[in-house]
N, C-alpha and C. Protein backbone atom coordinates (compact mmCIF):
# COMPACT_ATOMS: atom_id res chain seq x y z
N UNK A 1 -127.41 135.22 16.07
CA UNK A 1 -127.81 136.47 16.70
C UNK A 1 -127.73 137.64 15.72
N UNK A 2 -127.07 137.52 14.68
CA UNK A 2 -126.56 139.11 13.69
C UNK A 2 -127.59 138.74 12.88
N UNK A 3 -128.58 137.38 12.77
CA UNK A 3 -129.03 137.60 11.78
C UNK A 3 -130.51 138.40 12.35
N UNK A 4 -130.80 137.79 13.65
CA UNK A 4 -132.16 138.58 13.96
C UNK A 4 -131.67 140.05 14.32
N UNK A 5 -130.58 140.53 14.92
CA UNK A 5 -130.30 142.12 14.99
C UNK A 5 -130.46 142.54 13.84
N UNK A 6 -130.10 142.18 12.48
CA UNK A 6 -130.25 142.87 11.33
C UNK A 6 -131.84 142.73 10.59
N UNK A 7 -132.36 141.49 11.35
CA UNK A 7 -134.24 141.75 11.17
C UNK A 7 -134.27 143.10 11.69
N UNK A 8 -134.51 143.14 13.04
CA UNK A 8 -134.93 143.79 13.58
C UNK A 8 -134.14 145.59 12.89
N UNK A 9 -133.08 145.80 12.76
CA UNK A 9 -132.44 146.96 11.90
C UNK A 9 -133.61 146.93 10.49
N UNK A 10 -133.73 146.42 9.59
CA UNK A 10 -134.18 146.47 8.42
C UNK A 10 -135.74 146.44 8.60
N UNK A 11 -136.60 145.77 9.36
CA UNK A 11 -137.63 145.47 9.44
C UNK A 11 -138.20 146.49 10.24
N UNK A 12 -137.82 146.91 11.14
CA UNK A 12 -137.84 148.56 12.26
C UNK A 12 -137.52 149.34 11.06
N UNK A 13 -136.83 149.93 10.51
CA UNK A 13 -136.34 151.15 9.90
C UNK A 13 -137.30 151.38 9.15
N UNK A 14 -138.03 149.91 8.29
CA UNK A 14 -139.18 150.07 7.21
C UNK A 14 -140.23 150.38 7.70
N UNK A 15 -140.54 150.08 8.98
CA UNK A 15 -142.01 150.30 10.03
C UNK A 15 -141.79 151.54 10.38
N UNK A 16 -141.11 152.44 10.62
CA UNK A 16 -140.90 153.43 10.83
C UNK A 16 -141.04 154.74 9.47
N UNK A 17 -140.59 153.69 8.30
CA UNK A 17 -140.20 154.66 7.15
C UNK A 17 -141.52 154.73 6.67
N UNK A 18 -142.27 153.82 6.59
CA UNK A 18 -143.73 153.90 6.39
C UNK A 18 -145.57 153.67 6.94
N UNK A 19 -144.70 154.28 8.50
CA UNK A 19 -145.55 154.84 8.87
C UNK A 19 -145.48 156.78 9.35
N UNK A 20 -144.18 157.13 8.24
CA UNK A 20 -144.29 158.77 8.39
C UNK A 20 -143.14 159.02 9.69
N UNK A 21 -142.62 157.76 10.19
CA UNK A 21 -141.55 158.56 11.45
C UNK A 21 -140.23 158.55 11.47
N UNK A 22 -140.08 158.38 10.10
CA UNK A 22 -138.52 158.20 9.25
C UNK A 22 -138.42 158.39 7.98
N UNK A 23 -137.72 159.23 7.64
CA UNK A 23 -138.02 159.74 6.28
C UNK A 23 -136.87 158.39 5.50
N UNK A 24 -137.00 157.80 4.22
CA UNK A 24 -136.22 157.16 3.42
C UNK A 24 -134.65 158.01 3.38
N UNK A 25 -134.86 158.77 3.64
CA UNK A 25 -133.36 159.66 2.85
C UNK A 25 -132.41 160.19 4.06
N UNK A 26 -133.00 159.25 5.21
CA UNK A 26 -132.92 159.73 6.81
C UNK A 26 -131.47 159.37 7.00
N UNK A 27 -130.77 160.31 7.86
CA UNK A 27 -129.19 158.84 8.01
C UNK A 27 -129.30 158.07 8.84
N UNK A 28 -130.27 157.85 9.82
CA UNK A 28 -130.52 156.79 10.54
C UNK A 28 -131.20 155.62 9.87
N UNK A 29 -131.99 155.88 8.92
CA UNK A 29 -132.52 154.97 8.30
C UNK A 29 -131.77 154.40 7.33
N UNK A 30 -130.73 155.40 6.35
CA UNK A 30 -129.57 154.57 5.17
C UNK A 30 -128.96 153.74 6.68
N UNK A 31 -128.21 154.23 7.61
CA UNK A 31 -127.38 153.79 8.33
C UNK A 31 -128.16 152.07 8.92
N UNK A 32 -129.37 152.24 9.11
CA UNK A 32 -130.10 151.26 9.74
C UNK A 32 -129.75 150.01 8.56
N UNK A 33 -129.63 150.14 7.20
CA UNK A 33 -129.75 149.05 6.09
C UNK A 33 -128.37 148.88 5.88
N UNK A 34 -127.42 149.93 6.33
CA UNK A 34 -125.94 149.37 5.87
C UNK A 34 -125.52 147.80 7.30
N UNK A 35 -126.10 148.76 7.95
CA UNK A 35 -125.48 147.73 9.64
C UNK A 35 -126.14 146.43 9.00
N UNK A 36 -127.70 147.15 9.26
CA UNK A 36 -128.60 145.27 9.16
C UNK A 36 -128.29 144.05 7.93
N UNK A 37 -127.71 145.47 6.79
CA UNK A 37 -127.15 144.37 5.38
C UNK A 37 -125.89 144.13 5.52
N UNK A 38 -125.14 144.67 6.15
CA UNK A 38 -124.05 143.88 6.18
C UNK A 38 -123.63 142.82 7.83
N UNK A 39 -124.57 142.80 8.53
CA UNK A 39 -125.12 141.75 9.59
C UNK A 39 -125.72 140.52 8.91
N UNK A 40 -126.30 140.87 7.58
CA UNK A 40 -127.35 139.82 7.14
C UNK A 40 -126.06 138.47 6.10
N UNK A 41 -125.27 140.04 5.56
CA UNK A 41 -123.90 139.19 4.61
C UNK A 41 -123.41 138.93 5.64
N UNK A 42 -122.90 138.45 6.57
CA UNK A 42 -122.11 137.82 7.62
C UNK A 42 -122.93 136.42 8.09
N UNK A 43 -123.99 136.77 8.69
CA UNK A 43 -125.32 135.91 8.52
C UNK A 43 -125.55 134.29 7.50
N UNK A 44 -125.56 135.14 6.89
CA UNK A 44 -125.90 134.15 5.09
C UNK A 44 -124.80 133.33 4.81
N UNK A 45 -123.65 133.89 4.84
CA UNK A 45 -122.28 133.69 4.23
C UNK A 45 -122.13 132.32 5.36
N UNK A 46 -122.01 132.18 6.51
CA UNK A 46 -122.13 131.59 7.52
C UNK A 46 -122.62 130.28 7.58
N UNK A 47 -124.28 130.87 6.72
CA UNK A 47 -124.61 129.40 6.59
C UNK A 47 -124.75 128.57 5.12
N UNK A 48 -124.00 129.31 4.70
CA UNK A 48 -123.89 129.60 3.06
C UNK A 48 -125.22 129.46 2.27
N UNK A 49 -125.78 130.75 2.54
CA UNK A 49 -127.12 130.98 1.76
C UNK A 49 -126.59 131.79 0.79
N UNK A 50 -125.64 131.49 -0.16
CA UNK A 50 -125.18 132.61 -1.20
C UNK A 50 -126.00 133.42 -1.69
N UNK A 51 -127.36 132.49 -2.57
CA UNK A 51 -128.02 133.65 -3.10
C UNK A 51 -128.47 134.87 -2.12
N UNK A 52 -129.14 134.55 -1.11
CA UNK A 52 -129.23 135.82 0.26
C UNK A 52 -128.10 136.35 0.21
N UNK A 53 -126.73 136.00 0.30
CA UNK A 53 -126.00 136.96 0.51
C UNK A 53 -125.67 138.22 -0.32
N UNK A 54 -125.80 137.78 -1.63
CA UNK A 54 -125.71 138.48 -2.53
C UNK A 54 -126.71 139.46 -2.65
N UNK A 55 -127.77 139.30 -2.24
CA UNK A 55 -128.98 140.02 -2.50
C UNK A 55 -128.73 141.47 -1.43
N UNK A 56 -128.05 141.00 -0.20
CA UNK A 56 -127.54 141.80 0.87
C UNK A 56 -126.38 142.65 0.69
N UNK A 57 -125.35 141.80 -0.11
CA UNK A 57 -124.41 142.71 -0.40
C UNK A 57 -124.72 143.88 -1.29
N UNK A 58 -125.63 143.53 -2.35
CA UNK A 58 -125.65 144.70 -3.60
C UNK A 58 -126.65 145.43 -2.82
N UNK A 59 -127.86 145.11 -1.46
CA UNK A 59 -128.41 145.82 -0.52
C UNK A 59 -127.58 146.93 0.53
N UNK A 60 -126.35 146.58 0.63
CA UNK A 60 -125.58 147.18 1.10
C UNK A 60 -124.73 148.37 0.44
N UNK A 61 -124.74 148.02 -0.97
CA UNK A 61 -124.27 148.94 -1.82
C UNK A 61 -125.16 149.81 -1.92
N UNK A 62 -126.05 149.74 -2.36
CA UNK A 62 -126.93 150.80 -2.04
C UNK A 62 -127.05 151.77 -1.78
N UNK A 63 -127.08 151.17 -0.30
CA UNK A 63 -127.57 152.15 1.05
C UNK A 63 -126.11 153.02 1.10
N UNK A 64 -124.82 152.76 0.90
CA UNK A 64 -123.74 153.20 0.73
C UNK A 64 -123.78 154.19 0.16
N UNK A 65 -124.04 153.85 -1.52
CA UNK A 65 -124.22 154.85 -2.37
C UNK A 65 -124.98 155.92 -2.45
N UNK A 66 -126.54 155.50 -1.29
CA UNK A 66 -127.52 156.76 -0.89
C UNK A 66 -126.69 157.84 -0.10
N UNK A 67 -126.12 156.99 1.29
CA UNK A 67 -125.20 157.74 2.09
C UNK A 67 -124.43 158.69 1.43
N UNK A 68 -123.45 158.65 0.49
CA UNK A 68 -122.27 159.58 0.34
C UNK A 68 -123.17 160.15 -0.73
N UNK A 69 -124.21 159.94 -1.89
CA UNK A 69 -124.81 161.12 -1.97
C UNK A 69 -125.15 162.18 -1.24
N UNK A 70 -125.94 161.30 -0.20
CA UNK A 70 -126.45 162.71 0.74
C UNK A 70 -125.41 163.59 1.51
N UNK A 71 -124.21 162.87 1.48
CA UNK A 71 -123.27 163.69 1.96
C UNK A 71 -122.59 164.87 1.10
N UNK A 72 -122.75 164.21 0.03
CA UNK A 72 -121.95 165.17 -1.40
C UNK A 72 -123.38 166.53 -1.57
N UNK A 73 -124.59 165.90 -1.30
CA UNK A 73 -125.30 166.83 -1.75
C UNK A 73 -126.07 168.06 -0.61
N UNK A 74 -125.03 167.24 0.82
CA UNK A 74 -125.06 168.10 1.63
C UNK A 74 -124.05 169.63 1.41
N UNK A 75 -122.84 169.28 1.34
CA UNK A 75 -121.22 169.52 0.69
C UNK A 75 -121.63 170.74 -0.22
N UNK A 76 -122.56 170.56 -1.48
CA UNK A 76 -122.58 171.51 -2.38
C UNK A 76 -123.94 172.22 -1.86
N UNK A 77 -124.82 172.45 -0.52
CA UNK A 77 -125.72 173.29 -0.29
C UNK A 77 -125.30 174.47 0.22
């Protein structure tokens, strides 16, 4: 089940991001890739698809690292 909730998180957020009704830099949209990537590393790990997992985890870093930018670069406006 976490693995299709996190389709549907990652695969929605992108249909949205490019068709103009979610901006990339959105916090619903970072937030949408942290949940669905770290649903997907739970997922993978599970059925031990390592390489997927990995691909999810450093996907997860990411979206992390977008997050507390936008927070830091909220902070100094």
């Amino acid at each position: 089940m976490m693995g299709w909730i996190a389709s549907v998180l990652i695969v929605g957020s992108y249909a949205l991001n490019i068709t103009g009704r979610l901006s990339a830099s959105s916090v619903i949209y970072v937030s949408a890739n942290i949940i669905g990537g770290i649903f997907f590393v739970v997922n993978t790990y599970y059925h031990k698809a390592y390489p997927s997992m990995f691909v999810n985890v450093i996907w997860v870093i990411i979206a992390i690292y977008m997050l507390s930018k936008k927070r830091v670069n909220k902070k100094t406006e």
